[in-house]
C-alpha atoms as a PDB file:
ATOM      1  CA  UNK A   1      83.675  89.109  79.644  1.00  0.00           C
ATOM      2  CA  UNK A   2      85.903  88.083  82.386  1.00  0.00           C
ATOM      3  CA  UNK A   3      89.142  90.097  83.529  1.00  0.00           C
ATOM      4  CA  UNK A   4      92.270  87.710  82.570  1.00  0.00           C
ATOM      5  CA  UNK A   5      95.035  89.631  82.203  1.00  0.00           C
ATOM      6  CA  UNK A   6      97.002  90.489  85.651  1.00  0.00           C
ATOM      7  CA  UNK A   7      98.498  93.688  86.364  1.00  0.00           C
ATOM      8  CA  UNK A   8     100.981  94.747  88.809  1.00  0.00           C
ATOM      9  CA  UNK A   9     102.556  97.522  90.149  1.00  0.00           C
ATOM     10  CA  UNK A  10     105.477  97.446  93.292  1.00  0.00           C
ATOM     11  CA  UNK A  11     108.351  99.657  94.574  1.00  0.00           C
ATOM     12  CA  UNK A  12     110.713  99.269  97.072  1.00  0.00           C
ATOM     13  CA  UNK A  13     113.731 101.093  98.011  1.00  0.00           C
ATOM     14  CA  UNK A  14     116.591  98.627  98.916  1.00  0.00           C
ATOM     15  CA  UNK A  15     119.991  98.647  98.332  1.00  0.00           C
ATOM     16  CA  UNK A  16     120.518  96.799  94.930  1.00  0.00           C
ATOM     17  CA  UNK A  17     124.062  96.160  93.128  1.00  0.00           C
ATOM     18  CA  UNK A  18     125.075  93.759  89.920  1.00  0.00           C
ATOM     19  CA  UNK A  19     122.111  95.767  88.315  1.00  0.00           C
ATOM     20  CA  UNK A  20     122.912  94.492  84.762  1.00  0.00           C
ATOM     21  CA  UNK A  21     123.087  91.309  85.335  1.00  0.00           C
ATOM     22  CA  UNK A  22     120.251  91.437  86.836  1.00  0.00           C
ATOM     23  CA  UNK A  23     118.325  93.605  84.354  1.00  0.00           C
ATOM     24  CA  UNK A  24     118.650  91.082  81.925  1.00  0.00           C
ATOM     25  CA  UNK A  25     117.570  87.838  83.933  1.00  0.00           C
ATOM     26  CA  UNK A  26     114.499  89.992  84.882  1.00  0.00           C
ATOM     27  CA  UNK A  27     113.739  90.808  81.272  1.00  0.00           C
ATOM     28  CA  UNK A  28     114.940  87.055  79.771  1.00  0.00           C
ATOM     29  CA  UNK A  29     112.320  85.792  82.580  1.00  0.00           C
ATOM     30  CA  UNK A  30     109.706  88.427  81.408  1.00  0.00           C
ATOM     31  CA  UNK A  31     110.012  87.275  77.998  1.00  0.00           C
ATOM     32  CA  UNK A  32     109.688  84.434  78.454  1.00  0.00           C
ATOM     33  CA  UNK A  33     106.408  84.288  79.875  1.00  0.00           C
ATOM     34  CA  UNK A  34     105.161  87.666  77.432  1.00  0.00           C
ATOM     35  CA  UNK A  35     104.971  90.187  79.914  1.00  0.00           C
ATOM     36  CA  UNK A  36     104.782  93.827  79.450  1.00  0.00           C
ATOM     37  CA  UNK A  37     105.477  97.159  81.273  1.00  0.00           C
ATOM     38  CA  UNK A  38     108.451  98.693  82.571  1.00  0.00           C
ATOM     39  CA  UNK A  39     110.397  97.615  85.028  1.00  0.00           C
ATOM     40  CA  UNK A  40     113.051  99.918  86.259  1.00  0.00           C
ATOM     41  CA  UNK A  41     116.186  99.024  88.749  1.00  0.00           C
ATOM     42  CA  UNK A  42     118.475 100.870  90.531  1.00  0.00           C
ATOM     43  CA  UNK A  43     121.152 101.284  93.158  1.00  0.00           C
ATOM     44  CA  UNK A  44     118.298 102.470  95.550  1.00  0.00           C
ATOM     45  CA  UNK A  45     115.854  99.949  94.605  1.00  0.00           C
ATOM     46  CA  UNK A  46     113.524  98.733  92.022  1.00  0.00           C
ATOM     47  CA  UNK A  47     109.699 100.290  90.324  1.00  0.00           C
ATOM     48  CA  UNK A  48     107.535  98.583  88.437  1.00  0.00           C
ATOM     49  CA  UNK A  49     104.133  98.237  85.943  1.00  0.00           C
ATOM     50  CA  UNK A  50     103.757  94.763  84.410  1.00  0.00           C
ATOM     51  CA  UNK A  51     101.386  92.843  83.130  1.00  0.00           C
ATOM     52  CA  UNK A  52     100.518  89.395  81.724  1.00  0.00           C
ATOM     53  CA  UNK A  53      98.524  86.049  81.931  1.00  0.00           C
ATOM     54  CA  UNK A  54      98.256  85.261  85.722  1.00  0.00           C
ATOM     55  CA  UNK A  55     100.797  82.296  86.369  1.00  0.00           C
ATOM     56  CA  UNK A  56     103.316  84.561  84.434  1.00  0.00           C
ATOM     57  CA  UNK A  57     103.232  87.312  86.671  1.00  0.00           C
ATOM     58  CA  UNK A  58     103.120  85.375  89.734  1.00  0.00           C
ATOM     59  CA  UNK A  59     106.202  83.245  88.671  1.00  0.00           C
ATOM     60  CA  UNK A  60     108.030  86.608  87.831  1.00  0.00           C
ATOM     61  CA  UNK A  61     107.037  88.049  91.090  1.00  0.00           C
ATOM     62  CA  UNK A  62     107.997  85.419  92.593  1.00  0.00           C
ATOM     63  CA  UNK A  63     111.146  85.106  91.246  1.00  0.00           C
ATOM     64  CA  UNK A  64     112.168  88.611  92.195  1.00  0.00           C
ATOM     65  CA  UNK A  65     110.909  88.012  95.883  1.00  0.00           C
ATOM     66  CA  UNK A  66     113.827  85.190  95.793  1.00  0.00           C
ATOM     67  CA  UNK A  67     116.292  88.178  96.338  1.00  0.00           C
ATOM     68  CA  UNK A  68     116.128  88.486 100.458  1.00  0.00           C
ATOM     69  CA  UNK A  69     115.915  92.535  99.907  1.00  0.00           C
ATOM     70  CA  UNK A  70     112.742  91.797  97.678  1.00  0.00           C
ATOM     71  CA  UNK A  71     111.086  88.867  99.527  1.00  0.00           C
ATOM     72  CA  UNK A  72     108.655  91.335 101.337  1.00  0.00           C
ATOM     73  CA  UNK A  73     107.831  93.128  98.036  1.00  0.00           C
ATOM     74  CA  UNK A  74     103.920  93.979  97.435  1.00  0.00           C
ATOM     75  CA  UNK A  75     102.781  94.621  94.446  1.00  0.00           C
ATOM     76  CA  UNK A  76      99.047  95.764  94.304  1.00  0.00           C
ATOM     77  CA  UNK A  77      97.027  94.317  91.819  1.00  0.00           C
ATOM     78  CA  UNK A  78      94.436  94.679  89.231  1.00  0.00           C
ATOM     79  CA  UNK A  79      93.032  92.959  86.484  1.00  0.00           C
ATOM     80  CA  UNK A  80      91.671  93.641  82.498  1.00  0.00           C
ATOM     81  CA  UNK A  81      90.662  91.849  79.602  1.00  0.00           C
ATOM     82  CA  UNK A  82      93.657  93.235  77.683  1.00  0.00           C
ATOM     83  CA  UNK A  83      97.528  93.602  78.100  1.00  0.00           C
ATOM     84  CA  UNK A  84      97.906  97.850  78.780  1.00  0.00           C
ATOM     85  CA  UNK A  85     101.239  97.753  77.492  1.00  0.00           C
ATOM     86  CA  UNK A  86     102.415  97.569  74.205  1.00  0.00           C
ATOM     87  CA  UNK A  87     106.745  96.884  75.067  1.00  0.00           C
ATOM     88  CA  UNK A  88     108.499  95.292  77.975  1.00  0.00           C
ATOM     89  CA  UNK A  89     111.185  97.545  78.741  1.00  0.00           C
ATOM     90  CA  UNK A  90     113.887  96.507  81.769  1.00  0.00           C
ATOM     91  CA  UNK A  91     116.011  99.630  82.404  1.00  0.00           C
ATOM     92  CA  UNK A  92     118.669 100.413  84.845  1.00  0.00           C
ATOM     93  CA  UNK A  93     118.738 104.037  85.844  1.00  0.00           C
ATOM     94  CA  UNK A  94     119.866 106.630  88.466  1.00  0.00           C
ATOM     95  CA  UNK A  95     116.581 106.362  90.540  1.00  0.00           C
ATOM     96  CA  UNK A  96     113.470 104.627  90.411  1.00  0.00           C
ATOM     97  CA  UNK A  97     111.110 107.797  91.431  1.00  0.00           C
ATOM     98  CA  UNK A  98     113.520 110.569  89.552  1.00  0.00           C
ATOM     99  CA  UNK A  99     113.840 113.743  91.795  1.00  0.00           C
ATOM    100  CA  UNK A 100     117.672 113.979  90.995  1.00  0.00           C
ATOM    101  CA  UNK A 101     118.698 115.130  94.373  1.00  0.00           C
ATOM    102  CA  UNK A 102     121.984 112.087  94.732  1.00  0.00           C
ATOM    103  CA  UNK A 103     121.791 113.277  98.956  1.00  0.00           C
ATOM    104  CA  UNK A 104     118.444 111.717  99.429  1.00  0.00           C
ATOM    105  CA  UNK A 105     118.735 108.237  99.744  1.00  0.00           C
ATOM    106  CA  UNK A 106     115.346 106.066 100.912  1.00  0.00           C
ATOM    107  CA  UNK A 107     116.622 103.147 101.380  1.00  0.00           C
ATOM    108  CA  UNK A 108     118.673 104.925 104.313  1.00  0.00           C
ATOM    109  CA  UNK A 109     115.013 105.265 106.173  1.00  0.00           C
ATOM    110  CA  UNK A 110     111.858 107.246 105.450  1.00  0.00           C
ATOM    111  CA  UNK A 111     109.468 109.347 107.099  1.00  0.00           C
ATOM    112  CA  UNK A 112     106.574 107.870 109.526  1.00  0.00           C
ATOM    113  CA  UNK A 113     103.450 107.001 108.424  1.00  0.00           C
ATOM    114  CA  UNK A 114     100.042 107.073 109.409  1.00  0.00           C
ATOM    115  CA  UNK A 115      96.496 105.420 108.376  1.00  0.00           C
ATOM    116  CA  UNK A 116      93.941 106.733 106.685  1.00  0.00           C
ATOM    117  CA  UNK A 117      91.832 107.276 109.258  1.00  0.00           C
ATOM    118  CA  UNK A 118      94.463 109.446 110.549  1.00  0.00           C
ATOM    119  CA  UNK A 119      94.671 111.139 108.068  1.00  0.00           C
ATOM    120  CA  UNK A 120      91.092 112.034 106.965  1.00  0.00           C
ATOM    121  CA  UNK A 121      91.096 112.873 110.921  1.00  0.00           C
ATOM    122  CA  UNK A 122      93.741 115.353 110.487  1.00  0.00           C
ATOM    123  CA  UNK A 123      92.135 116.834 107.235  1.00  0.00           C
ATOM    124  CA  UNK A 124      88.944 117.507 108.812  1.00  0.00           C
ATOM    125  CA  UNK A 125      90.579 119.295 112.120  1.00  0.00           C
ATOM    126  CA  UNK A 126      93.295 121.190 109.901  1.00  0.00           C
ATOM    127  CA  UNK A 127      95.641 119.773 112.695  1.00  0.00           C
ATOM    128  CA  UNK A 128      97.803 116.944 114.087  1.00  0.00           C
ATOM    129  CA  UNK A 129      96.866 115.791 116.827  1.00  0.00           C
ATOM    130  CA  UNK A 130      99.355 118.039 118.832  1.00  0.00           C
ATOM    131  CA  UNK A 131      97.340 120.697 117.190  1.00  0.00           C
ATOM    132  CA  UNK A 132     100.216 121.623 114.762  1.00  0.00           C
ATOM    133  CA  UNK A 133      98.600 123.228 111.293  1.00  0.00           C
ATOM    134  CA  UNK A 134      98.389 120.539 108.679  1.00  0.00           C
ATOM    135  CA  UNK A 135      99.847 121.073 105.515  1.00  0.00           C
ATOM    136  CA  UNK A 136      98.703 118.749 102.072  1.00  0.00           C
ATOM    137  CA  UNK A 137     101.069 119.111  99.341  1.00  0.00           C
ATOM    138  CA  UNK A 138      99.774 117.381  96.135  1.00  0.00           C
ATOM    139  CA  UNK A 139     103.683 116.388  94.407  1.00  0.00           C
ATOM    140  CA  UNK A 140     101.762 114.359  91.431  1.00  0.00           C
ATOM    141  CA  UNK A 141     101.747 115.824  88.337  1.00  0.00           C
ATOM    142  CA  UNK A 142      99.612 119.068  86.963  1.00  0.00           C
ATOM    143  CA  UNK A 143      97.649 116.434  84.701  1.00  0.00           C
ATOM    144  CA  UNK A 144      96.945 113.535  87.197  1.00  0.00           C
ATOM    145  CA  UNK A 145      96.011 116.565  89.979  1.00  0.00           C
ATOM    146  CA  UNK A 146      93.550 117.681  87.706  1.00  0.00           C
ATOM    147  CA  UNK A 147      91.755 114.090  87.212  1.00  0.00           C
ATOM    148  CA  UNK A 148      91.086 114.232  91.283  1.00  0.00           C
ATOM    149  CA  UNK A 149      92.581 116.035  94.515  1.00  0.00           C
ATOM    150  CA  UNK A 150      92.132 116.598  98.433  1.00  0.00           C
ATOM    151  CA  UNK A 151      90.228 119.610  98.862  1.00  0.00           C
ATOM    152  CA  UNK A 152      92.254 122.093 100.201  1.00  0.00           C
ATOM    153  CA  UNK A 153      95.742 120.778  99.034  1.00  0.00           C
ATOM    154  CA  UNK A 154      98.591 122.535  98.052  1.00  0.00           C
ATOM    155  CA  UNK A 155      98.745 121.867  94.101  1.00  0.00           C
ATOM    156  CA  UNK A 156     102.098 123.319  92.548  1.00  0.00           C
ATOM    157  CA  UNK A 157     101.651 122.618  89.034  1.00  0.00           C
ATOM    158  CA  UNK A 158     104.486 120.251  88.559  1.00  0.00           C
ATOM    159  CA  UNK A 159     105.110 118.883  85.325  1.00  0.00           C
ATOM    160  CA  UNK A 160     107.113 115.806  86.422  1.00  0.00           C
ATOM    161  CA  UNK A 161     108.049 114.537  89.806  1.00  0.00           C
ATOM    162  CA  UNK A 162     111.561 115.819  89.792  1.00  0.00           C
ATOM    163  CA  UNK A 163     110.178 119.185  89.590  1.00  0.00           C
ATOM    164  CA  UNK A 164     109.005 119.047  93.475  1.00  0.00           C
ATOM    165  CA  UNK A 165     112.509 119.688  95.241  1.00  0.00           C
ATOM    166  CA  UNK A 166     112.865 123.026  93.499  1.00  0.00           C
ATOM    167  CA  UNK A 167     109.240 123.943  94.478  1.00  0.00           C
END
């Protein structure tokens, strides 16, 4: 049987504003078109699982790329021969990745990033490549750790994300 419904999940942190107004244009145009998932906005930015019949999606997604803070978005993609979600739900909240610490804010600027290969490099050595100790802290949840994990990482237990600040 062949794959046809199209799945997508995006973030991005950008500075967002009118979020009800906008909340319900995203969820009208969702409708419209029977999407499901979740969909979350806030001032910091927007998160999202959705899923549908291909030109759906892609006229959604495009839509919300029309917004110059969202016309880079990615949104990785998958496919299945049912829709995973029962309920669209559109919500504005606080944050879009709760850790409910107000003082961070990513759309200010995040940390540098590296590759993979980098990174596997770094694992192996136990070191940076200025030969400072490396350091893996898993931050996903006690349940999703235990489904797979980097050898050797720092696993805390957490029962949801907004437990890692504290730990």
């Amino acid at each position: 049987m062949i794959a046809r419904i199209l799945n997508i999940s995006a973030y991005a942190f950008v500075i967002r504003d009118r979020l009800g107004a906008r909340r319900d244009t995203l969820a009208r145009f969702a409708q419209s078109h029977c999407l499901k998932g979740t969909v979350l906005l806030a001032e910091e930015g927007i998160n999202l699982v959705l899923a549908g019949a291909e030109p759906g999606v892609r006229a959604w997604l495009a839509a919300v790329r029309e917004e110059p803070p969202l016309a880079a978005l990615e949104a990785k993609e998958s496919w299945s021969q049912t829709l995973p979600f029962r309920h669209l739900r559109v919500k504005v909240k606080r944050e879009i990745i709760r850790m409910n610490q107000p003082q961070v804010r990513p759309a200010m600027g995040r940390a540098p990033a590296i590759d993979a290969a980098t990174l596997a490099r770094w694992l192996t050595a136990g070191h940076d490549d200025a030969g400072r100790e490396l350091l893996l802290l898993d931050t996903r949840n006690g349940f999703e750790v235990d489904a797979g994990a980097f050898a050797g990482a720092v696993d805390w237990r957490l029962k949801r994300f907004s437990d890692f600040p504290a730990a």
